[in-house]
PDB file of N, CA and C in Angstrom:
ATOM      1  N   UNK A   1     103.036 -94.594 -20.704  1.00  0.00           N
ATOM      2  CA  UNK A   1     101.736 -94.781 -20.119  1.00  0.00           C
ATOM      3  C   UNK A   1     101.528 -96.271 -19.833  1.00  0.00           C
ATOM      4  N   UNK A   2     101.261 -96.639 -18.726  1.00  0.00           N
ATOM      5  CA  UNK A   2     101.104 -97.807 -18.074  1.00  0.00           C
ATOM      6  C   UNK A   2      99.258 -98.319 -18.538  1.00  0.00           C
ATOM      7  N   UNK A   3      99.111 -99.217 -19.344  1.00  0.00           N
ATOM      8  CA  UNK A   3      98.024 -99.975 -19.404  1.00  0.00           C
ATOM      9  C   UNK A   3      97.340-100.656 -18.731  1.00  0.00           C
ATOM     10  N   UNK A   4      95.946-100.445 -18.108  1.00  0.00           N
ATOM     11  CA  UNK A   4      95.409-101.614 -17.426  1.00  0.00           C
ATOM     12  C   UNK A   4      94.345-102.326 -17.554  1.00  0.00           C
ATOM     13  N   UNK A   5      94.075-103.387 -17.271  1.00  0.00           N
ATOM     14  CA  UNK A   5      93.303-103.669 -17.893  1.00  0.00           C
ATOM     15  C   UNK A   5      92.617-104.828 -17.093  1.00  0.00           C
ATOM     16  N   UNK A   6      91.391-104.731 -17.148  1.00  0.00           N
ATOM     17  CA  UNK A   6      89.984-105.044 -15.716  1.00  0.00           C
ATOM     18  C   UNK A   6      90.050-106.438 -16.281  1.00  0.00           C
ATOM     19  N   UNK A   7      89.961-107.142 -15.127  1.00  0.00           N
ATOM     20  CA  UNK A   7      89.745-108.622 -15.540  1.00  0.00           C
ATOM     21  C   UNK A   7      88.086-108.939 -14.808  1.00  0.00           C
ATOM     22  N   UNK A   8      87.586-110.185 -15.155  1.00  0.00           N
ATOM     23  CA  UNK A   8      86.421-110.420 -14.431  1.00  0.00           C
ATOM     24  C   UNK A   8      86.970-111.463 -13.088  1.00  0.00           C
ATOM     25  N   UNK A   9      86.361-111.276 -12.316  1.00  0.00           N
ATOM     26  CA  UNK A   9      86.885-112.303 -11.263  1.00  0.00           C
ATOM     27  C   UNK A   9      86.697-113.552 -11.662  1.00  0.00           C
ATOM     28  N   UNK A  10      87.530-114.245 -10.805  1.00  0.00           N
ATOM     29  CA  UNK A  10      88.001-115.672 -10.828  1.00  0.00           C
ATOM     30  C   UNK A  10      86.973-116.549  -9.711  1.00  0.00           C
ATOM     31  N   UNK A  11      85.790-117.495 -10.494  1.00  0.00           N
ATOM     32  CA  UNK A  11      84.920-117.943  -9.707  1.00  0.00           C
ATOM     33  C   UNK A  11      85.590-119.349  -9.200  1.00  0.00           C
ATOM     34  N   UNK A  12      84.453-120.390  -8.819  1.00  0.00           N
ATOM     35  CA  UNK A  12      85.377-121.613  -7.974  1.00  0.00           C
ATOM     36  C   UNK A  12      84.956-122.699  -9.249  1.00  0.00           C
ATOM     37  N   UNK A  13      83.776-122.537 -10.308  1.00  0.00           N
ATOM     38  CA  UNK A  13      83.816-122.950 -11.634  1.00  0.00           C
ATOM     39  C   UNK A  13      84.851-123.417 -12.204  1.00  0.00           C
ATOM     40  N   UNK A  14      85.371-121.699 -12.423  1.00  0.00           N
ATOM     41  CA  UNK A  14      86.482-121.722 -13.126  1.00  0.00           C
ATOM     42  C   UNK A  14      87.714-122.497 -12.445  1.00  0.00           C
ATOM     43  N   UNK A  15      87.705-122.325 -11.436  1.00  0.00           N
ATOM     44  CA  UNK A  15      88.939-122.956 -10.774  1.00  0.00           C
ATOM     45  C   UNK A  15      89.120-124.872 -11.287  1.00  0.00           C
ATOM     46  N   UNK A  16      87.990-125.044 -10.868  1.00  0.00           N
ATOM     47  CA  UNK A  16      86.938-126.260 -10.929  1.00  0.00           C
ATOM     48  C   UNK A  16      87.387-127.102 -12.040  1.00  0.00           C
ATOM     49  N   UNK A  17      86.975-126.393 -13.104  1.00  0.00           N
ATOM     50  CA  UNK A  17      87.324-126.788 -14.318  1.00  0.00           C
ATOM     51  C   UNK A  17      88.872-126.974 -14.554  1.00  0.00           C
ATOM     52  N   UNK A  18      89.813-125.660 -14.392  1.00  0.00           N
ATOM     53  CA  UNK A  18      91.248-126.032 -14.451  1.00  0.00           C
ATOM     54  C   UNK A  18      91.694-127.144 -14.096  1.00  0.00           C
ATOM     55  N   UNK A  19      91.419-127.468 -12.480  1.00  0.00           N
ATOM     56  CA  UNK A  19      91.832-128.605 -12.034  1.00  0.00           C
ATOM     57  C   UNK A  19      91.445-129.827 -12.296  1.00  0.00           C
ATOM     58  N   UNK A  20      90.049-129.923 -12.819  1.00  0.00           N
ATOM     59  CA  UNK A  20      89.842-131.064 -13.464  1.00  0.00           C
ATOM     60  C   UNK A  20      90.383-131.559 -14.833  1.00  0.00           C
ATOM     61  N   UNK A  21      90.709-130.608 -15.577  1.00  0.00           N
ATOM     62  CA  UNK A  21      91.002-130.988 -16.912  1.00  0.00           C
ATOM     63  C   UNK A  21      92.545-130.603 -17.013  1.00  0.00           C
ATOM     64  N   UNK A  22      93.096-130.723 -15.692  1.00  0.00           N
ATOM     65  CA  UNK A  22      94.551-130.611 -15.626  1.00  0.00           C
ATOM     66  C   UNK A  22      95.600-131.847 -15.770  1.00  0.00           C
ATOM     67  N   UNK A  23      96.286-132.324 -16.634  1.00  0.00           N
ATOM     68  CA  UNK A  23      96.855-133.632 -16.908  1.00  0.00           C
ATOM     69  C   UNK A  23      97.820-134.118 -15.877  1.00  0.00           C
ATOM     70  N   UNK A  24      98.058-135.381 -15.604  1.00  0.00           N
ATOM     71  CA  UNK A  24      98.894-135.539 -14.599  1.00  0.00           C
ATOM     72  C   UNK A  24     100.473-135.672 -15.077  1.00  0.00           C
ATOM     73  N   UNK A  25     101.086-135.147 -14.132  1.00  0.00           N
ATOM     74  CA  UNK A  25     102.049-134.082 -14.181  1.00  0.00           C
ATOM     75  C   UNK A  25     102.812-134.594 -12.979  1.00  0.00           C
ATOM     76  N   UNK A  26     103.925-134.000 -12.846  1.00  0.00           N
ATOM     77  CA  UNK A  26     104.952-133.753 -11.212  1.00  0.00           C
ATOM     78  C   UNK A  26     103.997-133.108 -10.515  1.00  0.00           C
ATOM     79  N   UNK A  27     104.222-133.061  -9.294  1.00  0.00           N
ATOM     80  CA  UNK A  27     103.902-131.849  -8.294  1.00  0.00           C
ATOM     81  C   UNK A  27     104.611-130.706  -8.957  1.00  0.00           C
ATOM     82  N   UNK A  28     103.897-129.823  -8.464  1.00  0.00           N
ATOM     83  CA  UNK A  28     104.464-128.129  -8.520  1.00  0.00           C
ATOM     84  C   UNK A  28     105.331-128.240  -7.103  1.00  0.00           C
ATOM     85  N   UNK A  29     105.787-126.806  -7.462  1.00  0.00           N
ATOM     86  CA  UNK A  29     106.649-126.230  -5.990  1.00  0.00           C
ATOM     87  C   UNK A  29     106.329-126.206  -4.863  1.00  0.00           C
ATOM     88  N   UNK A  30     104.650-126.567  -4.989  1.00  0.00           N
ATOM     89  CA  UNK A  30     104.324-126.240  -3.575  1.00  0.00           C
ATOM     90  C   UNK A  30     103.728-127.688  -2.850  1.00  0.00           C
ATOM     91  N   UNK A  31     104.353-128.748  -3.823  1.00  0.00           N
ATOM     92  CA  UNK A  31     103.940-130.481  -3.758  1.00  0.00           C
ATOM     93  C   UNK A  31     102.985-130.963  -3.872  1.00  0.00           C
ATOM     94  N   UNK A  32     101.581-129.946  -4.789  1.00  0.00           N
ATOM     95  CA  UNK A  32     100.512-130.675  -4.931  1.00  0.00           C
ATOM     96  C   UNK A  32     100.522-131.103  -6.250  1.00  0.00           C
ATOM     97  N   UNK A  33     100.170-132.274  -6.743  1.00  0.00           N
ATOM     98  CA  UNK A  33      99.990-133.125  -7.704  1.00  0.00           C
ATOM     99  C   UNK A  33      98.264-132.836  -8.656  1.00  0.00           C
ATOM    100  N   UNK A  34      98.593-133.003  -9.950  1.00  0.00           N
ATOM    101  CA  UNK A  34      97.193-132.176 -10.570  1.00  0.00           C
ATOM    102  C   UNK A  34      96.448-133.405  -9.918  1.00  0.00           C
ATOM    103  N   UNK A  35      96.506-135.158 -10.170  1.00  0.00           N
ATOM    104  CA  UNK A  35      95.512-135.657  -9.749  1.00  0.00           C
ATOM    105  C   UNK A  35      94.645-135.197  -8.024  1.00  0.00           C
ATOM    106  N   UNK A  36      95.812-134.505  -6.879  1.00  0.00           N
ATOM    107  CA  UNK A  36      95.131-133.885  -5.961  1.00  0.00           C
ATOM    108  C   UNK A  36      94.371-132.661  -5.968  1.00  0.00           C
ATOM    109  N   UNK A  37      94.600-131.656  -7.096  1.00  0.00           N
ATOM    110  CA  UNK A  37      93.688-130.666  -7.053  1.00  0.00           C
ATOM    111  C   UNK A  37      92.570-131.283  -7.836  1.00  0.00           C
ATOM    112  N   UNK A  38      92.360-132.580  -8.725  1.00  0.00           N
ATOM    113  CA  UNK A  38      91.204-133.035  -9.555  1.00  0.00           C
ATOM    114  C   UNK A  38      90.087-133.179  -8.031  1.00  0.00           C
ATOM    115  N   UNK A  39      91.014-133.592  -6.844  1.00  0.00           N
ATOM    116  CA  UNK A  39      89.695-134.443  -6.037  1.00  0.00           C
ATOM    117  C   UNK A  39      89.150-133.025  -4.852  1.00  0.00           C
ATOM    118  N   UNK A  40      89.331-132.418  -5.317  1.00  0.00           N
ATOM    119  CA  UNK A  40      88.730-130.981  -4.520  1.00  0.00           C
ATOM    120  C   UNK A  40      87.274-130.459  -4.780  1.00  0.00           C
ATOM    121  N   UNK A  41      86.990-130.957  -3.432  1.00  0.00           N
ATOM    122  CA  UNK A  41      85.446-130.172  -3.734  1.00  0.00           C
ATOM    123  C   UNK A  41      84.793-128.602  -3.990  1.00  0.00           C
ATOM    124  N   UNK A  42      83.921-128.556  -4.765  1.00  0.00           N
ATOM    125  CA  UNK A  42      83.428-127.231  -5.737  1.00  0.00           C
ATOM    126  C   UNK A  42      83.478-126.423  -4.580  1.00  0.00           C
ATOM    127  N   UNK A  43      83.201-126.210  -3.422  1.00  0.00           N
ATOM    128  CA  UNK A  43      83.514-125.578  -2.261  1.00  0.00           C
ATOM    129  C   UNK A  43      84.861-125.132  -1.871  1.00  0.00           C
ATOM    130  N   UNK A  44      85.522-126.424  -2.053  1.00  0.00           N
ATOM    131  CA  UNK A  44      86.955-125.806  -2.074  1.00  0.00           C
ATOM    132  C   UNK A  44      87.429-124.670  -3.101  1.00  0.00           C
ATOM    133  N   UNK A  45      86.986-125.079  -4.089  1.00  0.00           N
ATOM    134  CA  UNK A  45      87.721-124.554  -5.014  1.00  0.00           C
ATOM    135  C   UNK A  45      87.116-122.973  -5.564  1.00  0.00           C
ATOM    136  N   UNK A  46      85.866-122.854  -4.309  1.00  0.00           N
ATOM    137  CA  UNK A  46      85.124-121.364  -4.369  1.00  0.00           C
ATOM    138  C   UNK A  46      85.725-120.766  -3.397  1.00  0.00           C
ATOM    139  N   UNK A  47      86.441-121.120  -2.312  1.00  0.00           N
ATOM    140  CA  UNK A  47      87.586-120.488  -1.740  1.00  0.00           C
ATOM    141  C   UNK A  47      89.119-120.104  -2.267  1.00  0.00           C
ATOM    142  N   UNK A  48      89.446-121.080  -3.306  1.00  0.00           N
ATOM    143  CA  UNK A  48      90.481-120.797  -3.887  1.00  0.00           C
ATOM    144  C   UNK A  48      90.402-119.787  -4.154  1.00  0.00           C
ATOM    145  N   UNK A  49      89.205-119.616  -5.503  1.00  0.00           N
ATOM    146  CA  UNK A  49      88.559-118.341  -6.080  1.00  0.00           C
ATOM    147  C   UNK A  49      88.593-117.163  -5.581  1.00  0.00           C
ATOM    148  N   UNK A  50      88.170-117.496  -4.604  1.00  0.00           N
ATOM    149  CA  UNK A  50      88.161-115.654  -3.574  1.00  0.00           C
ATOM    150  C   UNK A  50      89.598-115.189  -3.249  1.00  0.00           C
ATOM    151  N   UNK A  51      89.988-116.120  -2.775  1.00  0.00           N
ATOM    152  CA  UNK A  51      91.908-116.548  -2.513  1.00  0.00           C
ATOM    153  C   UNK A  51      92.415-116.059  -3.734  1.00  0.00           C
ATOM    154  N   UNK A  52      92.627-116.750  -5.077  1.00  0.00           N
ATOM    155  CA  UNK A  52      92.611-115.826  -6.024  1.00  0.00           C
ATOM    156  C   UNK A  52      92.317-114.246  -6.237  1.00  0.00           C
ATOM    157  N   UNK A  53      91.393-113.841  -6.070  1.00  0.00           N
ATOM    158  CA  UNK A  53      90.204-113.117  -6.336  1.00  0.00           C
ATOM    159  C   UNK A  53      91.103-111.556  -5.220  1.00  0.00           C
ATOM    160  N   UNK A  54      91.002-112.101  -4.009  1.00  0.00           N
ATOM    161  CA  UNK A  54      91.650-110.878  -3.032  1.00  0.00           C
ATOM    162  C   UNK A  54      93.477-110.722  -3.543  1.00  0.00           C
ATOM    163  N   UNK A  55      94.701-111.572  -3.802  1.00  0.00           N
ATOM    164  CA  UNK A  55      95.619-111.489  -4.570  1.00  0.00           C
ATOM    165  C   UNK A  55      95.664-110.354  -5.909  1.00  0.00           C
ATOM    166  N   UNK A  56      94.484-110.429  -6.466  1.00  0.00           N
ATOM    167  CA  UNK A  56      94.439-110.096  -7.545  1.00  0.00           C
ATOM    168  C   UNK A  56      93.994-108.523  -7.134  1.00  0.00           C
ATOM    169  N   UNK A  57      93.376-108.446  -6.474  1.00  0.00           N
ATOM    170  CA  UNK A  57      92.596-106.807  -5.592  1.00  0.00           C
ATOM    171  C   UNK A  57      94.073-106.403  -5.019  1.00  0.00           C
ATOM    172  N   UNK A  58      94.800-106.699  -3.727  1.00  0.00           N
ATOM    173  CA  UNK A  58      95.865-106.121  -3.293  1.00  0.00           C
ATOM    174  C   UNK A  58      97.177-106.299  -3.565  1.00  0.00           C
ATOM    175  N   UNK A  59      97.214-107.076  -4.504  1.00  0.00           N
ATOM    176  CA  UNK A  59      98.500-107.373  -4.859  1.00  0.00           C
ATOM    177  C   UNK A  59      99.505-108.170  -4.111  1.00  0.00           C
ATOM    178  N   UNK A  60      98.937-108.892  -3.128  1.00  0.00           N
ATOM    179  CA  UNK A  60     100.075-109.584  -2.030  1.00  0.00           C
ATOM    180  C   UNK A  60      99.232-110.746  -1.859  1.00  0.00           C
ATOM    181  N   UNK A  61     100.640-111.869  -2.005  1.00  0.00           N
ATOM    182  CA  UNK A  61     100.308-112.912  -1.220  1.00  0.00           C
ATOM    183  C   UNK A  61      99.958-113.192  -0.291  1.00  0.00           C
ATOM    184  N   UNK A  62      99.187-114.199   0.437  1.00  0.00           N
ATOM    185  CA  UNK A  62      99.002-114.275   1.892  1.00  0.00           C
ATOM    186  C   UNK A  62     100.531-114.683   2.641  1.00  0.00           C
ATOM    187  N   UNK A  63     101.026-114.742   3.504  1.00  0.00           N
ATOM    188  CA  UNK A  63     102.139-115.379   4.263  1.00  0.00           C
ATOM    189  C   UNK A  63     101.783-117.065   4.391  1.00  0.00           C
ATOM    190  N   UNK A  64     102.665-118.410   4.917  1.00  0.00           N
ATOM    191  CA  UNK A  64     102.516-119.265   4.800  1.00  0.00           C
ATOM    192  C   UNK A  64     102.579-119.593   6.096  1.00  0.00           C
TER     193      UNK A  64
END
């Protein structure tokens, strides 16, 4: 039996917060640096959220 289990969505807060209190680091794989996600505005990062948010609903990445 396969378990599942409901998450609450992912707001731009939350995002918000990650990236701010994210230490500086290398870039990731995709070449952004934590000090560049620190300077993202709460707007931005309420799109991430939804961006998040639909991933998490259909299961697929967007294409690049």
């Amino acid at each position: 039996m396969k378990l599942q289990r409901q998450l609450d969505d992912i707001n731009g807060q939350m995002v918000h917060e990650v990236f701010t209190a994210s230490k500086t680091s290398a870039a990731g794989l995709d070449g952004w640096e934590p000090a560049e996600l620190r300077l993202l505005s709460r707007k931005t990062c309420d799109w991430i959220a939804k961006l998040y948010n639909e991933i998490e609903v259909t299961g697929r990445w967007p294409k690049s």
